[in-house]
N, C-alpha and C. Protein backbone atom coordinates (compact mmCIF):
# COMPACT_ATOMS: atom_id res chain seq x y z
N UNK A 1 16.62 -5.87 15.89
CA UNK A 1 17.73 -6.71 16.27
C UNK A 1 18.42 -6.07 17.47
N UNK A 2 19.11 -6.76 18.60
CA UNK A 2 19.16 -6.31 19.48
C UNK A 2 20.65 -6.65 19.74
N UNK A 3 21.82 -5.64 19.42
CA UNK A 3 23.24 -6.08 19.21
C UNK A 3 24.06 -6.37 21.14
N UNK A 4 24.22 -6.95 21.18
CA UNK A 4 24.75 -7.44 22.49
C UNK A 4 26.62 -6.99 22.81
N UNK A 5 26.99 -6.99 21.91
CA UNK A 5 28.56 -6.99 22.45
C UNK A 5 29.07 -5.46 21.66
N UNK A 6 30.18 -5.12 22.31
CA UNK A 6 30.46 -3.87 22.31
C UNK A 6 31.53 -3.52 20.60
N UNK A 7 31.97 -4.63 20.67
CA UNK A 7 32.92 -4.77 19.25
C UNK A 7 32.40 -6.05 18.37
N UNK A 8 32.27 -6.09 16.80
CA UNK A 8 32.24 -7.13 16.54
C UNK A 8 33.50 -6.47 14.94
N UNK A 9 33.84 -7.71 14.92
CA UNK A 9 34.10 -8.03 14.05
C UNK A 9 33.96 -8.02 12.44
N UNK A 10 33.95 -7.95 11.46
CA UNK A 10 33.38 -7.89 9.82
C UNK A 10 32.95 -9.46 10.00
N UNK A 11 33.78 -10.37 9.85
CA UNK A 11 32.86 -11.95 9.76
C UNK A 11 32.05 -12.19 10.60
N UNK A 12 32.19 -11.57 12.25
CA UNK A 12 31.00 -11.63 13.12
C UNK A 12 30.00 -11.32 12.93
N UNK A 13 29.52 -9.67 12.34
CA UNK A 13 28.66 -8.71 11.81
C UNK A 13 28.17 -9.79 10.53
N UNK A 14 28.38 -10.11 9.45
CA UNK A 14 28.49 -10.66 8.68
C UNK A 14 27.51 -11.71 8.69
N UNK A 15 28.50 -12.52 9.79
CA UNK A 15 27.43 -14.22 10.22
C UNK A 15 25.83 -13.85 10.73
N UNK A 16 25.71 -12.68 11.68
CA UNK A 16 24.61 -12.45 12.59
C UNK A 16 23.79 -12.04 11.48
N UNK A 17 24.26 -10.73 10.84
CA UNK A 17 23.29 -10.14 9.86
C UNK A 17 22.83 -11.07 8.53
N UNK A 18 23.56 -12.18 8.45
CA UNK A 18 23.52 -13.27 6.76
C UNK A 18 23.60 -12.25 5.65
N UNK A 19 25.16 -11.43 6.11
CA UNK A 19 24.81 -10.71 4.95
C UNK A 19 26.93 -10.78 4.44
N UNK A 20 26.91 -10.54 3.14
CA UNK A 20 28.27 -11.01 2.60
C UNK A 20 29.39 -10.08 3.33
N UNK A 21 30.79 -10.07 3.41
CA UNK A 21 31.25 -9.19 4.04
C UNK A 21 32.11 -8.12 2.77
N UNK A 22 31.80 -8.32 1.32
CA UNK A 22 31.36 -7.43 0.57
C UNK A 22 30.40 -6.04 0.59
N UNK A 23 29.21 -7.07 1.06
CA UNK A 23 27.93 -6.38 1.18
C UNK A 23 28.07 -5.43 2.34
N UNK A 24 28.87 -5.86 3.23
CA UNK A 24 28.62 -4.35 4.71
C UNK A 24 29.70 -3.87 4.23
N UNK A 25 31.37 -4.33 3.82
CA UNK A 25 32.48 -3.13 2.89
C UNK A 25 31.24 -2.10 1.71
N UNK A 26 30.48 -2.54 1.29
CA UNK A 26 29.69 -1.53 0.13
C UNK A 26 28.71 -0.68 0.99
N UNK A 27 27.93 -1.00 2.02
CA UNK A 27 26.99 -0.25 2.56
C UNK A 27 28.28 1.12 3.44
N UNK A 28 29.29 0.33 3.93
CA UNK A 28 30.02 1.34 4.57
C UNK A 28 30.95 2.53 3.38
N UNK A 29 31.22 2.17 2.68
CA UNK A 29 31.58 3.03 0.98
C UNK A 29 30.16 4.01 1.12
N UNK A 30 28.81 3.42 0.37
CA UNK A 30 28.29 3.92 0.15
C UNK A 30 27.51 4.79 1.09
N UNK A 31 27.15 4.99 2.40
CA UNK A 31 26.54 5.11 3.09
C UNK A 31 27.19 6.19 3.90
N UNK A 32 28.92 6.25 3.40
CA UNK A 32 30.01 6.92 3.81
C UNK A 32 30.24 6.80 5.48
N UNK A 33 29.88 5.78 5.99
CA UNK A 33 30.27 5.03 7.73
C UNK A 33 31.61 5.50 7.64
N UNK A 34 32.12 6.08 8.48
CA UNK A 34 33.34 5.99 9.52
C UNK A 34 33.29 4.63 10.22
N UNK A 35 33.97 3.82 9.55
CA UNK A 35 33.67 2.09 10.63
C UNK A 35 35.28 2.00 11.37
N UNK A 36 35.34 2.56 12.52
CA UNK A 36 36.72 2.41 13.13
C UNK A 36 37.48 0.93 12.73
N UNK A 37 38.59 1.19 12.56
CA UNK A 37 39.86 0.20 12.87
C UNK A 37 40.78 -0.34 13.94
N UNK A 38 41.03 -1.64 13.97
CA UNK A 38 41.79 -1.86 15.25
C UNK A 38 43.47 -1.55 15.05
N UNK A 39 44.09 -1.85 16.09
CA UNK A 39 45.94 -1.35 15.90
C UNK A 39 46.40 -1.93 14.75
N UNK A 40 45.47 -3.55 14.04
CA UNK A 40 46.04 -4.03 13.01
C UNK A 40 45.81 -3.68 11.61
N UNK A 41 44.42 -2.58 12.07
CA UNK A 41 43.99 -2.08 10.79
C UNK A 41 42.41 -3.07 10.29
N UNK A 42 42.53 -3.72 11.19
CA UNK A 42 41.10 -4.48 10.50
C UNK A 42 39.53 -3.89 11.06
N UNK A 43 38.97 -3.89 10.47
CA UNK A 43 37.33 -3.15 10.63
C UNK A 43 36.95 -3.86 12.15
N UNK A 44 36.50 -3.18 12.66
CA UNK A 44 35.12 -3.58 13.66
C UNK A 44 34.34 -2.60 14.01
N UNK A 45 32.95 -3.05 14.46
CA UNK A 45 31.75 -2.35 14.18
C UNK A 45 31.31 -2.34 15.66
N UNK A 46 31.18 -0.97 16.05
CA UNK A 46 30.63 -0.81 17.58
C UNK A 46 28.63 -1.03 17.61
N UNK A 47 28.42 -0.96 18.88
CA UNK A 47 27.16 -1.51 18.81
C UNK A 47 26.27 -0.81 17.81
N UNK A 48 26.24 0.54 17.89
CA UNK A 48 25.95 1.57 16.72
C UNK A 48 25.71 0.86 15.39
N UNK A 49 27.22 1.30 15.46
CA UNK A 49 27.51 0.72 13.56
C UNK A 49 26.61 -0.66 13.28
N UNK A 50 26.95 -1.99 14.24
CA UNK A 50 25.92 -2.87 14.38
C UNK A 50 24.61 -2.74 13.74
N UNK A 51 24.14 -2.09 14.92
CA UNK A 51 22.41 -1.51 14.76
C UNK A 51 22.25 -0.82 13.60
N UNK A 52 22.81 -0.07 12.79
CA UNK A 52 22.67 0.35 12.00
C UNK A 52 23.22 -0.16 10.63
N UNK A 53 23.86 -1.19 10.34
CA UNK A 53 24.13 -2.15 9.33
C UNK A 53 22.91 -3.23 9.34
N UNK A 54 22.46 -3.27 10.56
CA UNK A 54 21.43 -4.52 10.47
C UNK A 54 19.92 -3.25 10.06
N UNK A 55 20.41 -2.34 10.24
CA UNK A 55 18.78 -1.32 9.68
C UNK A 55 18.60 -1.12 8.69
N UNK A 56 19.59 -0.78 7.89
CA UNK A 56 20.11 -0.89 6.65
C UNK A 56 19.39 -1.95 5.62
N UNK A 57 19.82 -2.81 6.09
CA UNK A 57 19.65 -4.33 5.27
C UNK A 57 17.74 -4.64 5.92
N UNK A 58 17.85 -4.35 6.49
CA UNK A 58 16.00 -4.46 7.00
C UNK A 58 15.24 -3.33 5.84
N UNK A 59 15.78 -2.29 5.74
CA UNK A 59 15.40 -1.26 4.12
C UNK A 59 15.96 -1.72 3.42
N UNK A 60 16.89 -2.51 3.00
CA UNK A 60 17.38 -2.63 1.75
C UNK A 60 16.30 -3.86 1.34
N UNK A 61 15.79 -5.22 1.81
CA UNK A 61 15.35 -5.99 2.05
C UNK A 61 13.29 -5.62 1.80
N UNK A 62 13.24 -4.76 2.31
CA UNK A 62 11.88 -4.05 2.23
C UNK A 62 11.73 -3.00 1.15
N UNK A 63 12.75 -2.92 0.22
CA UNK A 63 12.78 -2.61 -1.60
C UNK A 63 13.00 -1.47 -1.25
N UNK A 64 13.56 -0.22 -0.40
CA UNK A 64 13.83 0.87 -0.36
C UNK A 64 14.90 1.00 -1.08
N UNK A 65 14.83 2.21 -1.66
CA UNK A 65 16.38 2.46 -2.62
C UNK A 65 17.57 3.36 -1.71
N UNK A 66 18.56 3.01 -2.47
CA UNK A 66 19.93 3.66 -1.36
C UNK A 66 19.21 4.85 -0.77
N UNK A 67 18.86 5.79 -2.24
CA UNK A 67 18.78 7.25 -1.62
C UNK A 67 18.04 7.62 -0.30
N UNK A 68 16.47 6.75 -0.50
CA UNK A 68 15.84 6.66 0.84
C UNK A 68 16.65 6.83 1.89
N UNK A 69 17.30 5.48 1.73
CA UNK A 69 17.93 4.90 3.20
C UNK A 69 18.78 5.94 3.48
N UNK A 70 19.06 6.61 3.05
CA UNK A 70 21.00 7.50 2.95
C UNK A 70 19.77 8.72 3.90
N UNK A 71 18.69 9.29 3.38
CA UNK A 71 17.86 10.31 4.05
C UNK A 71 17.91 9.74 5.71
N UNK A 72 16.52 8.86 4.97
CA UNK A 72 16.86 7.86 6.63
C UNK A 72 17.79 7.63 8.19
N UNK A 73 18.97 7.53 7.21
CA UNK A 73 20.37 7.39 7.80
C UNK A 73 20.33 8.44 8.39
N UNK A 74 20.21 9.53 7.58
CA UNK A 74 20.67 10.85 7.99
C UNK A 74 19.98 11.36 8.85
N UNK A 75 18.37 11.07 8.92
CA UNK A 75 17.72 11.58 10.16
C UNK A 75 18.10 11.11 11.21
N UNK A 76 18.16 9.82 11.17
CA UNK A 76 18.57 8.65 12.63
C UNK A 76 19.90 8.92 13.07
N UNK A 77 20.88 9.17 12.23
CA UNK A 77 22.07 9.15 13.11
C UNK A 77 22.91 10.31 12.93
N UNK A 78 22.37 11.25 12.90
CA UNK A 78 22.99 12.56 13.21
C UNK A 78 24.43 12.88 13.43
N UNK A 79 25.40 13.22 13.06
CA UNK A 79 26.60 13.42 13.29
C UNK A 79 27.21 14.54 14.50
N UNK A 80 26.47 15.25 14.62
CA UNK A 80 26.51 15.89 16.13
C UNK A 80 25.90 15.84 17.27
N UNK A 81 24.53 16.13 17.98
CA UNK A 81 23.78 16.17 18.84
C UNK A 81 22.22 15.65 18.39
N UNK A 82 21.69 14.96 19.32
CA UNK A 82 20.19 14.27 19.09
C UNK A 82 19.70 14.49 20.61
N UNK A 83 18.44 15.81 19.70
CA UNK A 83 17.90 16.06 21.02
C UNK A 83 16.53 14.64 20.95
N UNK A 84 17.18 14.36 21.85
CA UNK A 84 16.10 12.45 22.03
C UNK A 84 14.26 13.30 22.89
N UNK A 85 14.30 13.92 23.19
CA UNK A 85 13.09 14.22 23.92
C UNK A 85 12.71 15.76 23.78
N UNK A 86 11.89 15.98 22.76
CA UNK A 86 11.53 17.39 22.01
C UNK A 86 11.00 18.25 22.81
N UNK A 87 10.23 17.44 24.35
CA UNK A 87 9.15 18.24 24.81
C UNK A 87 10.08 19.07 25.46
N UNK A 88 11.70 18.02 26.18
CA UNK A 88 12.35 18.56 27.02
C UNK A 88 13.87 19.38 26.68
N UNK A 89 13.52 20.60 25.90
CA UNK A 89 14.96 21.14 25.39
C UNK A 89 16.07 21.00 26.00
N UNK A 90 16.62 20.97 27.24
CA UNK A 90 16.88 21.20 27.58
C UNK A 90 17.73 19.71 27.49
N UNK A 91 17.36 18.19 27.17
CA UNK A 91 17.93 17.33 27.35
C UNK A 91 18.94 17.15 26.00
N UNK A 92 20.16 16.93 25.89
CA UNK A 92 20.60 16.34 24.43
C UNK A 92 21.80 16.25 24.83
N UNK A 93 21.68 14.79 23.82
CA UNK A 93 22.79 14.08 23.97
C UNK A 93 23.84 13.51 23.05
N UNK A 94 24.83 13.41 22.87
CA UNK A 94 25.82 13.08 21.89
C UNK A 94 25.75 11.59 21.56
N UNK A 95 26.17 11.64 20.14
CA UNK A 95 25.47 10.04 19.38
C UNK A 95 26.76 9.45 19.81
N UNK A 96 27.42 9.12 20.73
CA UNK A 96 29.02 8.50 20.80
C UNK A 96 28.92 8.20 21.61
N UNK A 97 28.01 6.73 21.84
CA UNK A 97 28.10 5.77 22.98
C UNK A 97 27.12 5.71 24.39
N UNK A 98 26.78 7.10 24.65
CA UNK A 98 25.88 7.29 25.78
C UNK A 98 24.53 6.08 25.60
N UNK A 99 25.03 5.17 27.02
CA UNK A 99 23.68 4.17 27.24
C UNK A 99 22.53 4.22 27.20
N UNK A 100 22.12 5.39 27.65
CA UNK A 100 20.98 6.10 27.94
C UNK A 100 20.49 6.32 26.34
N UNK A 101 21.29 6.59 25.51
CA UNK A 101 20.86 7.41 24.27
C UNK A 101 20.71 5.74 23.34
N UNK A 102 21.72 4.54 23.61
CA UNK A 102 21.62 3.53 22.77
C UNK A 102 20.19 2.71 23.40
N UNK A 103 19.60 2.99 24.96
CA UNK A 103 18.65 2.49 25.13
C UNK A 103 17.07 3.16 24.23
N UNK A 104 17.31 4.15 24.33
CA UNK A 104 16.19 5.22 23.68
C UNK A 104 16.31 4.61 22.53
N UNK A 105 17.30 5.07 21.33
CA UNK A 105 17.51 4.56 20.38
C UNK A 105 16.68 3.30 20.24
N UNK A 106 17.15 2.34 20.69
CA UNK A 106 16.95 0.83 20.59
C UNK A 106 15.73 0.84 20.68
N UNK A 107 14.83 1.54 21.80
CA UNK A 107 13.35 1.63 22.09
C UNK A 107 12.53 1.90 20.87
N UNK A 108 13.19 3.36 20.66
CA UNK A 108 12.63 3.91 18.93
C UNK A 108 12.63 2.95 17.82
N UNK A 109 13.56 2.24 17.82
CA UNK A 109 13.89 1.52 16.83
C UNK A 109 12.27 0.27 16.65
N UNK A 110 12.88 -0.43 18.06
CA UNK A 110 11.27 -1.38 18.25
C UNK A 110 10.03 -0.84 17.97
N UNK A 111 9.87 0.51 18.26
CA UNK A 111 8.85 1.52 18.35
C UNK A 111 8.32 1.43 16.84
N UNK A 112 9.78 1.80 16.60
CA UNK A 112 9.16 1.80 14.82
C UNK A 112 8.40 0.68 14.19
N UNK A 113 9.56 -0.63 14.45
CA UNK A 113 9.11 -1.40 13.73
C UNK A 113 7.81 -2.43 13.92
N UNK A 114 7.66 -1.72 15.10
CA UNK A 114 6.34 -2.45 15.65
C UNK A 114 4.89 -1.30 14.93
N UNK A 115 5.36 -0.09 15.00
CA UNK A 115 4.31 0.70 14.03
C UNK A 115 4.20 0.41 13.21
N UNK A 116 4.74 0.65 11.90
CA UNK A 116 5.01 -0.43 10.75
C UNK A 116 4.45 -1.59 10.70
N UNK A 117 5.00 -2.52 11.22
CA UNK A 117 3.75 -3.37 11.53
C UNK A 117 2.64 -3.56 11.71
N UNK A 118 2.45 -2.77 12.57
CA UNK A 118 0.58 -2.61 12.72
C UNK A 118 -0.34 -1.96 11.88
N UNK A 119 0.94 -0.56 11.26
CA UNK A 119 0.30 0.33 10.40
C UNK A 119 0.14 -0.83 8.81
N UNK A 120 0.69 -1.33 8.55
CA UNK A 120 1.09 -2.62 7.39
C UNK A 120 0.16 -3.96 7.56
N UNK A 121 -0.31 -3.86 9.10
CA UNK A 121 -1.43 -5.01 8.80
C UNK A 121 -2.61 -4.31 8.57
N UNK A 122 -2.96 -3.13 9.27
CA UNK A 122 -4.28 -2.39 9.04
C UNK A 122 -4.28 -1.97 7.78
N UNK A 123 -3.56 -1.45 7.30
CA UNK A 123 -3.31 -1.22 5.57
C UNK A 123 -4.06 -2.32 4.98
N UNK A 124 -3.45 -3.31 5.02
CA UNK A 124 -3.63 -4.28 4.48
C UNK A 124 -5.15 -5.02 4.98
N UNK A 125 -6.03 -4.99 5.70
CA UNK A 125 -7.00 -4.77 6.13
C UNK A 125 -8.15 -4.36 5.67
N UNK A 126 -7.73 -2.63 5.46
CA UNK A 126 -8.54 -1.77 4.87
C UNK A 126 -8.59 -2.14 3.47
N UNK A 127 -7.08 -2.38 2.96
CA UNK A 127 -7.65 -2.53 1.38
C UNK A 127 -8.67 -3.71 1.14
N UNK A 128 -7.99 -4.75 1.93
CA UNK A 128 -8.93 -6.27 1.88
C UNK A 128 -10.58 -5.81 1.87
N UNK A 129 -11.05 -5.10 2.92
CA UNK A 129 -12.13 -4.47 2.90
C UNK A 129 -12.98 -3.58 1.75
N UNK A 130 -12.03 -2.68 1.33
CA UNK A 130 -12.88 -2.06 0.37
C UNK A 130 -12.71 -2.79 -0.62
N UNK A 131 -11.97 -3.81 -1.21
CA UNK A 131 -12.19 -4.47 -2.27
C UNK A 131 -13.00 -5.25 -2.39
N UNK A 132 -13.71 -5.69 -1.41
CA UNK A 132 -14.80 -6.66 -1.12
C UNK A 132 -16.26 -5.65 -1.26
N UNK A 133 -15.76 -4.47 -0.70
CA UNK A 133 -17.20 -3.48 -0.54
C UNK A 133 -17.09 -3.13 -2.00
N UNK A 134 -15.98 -2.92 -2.85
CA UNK A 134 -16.52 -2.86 -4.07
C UNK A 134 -16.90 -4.13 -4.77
N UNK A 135 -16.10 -4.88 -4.41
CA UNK A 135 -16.95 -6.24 -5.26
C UNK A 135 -18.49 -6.56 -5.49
N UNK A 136 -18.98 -5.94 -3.70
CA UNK A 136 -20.37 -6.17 -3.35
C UNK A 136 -21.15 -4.89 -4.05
N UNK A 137 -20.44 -3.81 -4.31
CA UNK A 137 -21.46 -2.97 -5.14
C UNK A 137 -21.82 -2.96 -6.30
N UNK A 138 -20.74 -3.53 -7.33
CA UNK A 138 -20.31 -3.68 -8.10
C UNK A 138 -21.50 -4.64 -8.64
N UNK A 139 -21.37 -5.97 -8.14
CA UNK A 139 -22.75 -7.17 -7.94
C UNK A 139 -23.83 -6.69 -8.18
N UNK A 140 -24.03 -5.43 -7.01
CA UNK A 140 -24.92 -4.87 -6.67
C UNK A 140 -25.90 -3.51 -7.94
N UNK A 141 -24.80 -3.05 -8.30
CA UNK A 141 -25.07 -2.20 -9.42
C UNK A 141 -25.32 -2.98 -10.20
N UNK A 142 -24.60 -3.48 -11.27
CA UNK A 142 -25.33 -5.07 -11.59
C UNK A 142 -26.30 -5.39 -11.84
N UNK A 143 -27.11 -5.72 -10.95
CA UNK A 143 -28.17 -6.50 -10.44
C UNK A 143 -29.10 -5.56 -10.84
N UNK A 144 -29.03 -3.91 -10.25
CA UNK A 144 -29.88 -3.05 -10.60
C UNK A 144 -30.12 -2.31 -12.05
N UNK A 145 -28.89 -2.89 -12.99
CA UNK A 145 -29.14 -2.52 -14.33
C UNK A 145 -29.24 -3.57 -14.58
N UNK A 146 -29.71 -4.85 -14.29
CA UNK A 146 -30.74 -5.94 -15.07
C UNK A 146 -31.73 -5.90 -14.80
N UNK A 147 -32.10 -5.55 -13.70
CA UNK A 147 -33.93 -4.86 -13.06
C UNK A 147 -34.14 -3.89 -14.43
N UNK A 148 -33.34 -2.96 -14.31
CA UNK A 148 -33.90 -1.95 -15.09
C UNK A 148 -34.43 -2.15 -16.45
N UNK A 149 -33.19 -3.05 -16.77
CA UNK A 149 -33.58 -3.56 -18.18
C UNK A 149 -34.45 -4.50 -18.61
N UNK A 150 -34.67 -5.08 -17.70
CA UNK A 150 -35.98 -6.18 -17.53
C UNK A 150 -37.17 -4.96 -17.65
N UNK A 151 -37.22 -4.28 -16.73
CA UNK A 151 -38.17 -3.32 -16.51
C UNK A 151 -38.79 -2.64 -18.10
N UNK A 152 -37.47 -2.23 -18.42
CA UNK A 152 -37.66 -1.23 -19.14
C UNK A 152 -38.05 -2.43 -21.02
N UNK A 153 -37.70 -3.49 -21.11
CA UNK A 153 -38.02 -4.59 -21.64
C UNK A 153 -39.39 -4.81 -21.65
N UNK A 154 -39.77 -5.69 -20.70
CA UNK A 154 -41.42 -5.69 -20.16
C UNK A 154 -42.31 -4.54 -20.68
N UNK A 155 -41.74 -2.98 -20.31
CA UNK A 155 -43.22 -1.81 -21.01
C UNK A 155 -42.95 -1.85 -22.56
N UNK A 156 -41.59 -2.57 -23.03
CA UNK A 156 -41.49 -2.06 -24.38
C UNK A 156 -42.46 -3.30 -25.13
N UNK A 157 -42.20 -3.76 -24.40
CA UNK A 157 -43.27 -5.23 -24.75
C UNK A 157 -44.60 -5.35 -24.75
N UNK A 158 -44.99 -4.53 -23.53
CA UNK A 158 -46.19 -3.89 -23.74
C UNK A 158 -46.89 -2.89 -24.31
N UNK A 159 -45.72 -1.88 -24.43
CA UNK A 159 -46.21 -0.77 -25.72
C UNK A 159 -46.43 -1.46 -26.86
N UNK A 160 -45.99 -2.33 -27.82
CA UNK A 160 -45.59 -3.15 -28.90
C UNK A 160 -46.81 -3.75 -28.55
N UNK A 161 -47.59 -4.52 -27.92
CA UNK A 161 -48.67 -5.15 -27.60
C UNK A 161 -50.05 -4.35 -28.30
N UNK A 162 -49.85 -3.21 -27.27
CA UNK A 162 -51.12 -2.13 -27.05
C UNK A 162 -50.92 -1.44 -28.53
N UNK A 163 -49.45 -1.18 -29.22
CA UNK A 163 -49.34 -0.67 -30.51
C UNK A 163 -50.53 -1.44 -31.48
N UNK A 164 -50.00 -3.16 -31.23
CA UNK A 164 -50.53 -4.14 -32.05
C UNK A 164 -51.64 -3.84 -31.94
N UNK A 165 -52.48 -4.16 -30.71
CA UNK A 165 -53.91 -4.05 -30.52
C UNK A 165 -54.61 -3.15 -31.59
N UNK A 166 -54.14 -1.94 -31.46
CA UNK A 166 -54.67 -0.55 -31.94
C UNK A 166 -54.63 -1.08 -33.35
N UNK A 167 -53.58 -1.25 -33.88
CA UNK A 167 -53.49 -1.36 -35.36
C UNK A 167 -54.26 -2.62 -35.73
N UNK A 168 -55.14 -3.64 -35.05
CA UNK A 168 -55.78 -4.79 -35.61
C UNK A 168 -56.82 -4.11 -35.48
N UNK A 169 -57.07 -3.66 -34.15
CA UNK A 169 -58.80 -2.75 -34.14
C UNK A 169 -58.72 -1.91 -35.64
N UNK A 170 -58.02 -0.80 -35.68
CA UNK A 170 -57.75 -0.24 -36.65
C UNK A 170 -58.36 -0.65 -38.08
N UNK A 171 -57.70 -1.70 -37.86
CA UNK A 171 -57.49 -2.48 -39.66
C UNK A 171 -58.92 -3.23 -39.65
N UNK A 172 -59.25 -3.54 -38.74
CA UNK A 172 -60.75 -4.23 -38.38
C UNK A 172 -61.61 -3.11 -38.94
N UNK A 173 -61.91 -2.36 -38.07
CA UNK A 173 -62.64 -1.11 -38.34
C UNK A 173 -62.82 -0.30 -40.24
N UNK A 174 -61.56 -0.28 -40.83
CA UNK A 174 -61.74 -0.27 -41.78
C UNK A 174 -61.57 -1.04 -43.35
N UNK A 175 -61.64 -2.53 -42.85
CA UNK A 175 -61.48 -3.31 -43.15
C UNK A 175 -63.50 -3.61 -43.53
N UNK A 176 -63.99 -3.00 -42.97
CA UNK A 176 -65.42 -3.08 -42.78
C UNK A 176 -66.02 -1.91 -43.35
N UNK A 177 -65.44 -0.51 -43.66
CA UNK A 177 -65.56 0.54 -44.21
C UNK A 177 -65.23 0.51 -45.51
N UNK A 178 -64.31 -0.36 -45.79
CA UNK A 178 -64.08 -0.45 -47.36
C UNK A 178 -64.61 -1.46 -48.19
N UNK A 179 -65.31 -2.59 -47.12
CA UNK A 179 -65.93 -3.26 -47.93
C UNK A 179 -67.72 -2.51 -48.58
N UNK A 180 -67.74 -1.73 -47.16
CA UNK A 180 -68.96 -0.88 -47.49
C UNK A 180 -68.83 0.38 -48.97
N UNK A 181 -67.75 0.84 -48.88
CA UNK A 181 -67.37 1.47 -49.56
C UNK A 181 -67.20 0.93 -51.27
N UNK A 182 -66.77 -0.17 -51.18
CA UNK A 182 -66.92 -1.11 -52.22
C UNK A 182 -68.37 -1.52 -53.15
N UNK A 183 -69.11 -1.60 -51.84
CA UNK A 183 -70.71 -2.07 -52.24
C UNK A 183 -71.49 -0.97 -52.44
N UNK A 184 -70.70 0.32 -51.66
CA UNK A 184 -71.27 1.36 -52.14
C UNK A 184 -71.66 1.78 -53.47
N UNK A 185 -69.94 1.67 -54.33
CA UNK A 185 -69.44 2.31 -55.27
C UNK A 185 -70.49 1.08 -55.90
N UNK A 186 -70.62 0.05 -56.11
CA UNK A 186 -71.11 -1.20 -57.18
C UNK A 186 -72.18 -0.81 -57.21
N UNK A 187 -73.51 -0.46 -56.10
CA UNK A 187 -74.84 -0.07 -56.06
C UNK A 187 -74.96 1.19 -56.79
N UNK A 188 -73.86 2.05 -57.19
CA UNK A 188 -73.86 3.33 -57.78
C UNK A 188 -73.59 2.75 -59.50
């Protein structure tokens, strides 16, 4: 979200973000915001506070729990100095308004949520993928323990065959020995 004006308002903030003006009084309680006041005492939210009530509700929205966000918070908006460019020590700048630092910011911010994004469709991608590569092995394994069992079916079928065989020859064979044996014993 890309906050345009330098002050807004609680019902302004409110309308833009569609969020209750309960709901940003509780994120600023809980979240412990310093949200400046005007001479009359009523809240308004500098571009900051903005950007960061609408970041808020983009994690709150994406099922993150306070505590997350409160870490979160705490990395992103630092209460003293943000060195914005690691390579270059030498650069850092104070979180209180500097353009330069709300443009970076703002960049990071897109940065992010455009990673996220991409990282969240490829995610989503990969899983699509291997669930299919397991589906297909799965089929596949499958397939090769009904071979097997066919396989292994078929020789038992044929052992049982060749068993049979043997035992009719068998019974043949002395089926012919005992009748001899019979005519033996009678001639005796």
């Amino acid at each position: 979200m890309e906050i345009l004006k330098e002050k807004y308002s609680i019902t302004e903030l409110s309308e833009i973000l569609q969020l209750t003006d309960h709901a940003l009084r509780f994120y600023e309680k809980e979240f412990e915001l310093n949200i400046p006041k005007d001479e009359r005492g009523r809240r308004f939210y500098t571009t900051d506070m903005a950007n960061m009530m609408y970041k808020i509700k983009v994690m709150r929205s994406d099922g993150l729990e306070i505590k997350a966000i409160k870490k979160i918070i705490k990395e992103d908006y630092p209460v003293e100095t943000v060195n914005v460019l690691p390579d270059r020590n030498d650069v850092t700048l104070a979180a209180s308004g500097n353009r330069d630092y709300d443009l970076l910011q703002m960049f990071f911010q897109k940065f992010e949520q455009q990673l996220t994004a991409d990282l969240s469709t490829e995610i989503t991608s990969v899983r699509e993928y291997l669930t299919r590569e397991i589906c297909k092995s799965k089929l596949e394994l499958g397939a090769c323990v009904e071979n097997s069992m066919r396989r292994l079916e078929n020789k038992m079928d044929k052992h049982y065959q060749d068993v049979d065989r043997a035992l009719g020859k068998w019974r043949d064979k002395n089926k012919k020995n005992i009748f001899k044996k019979l005519l033996f014993k009678m001639h005796i």
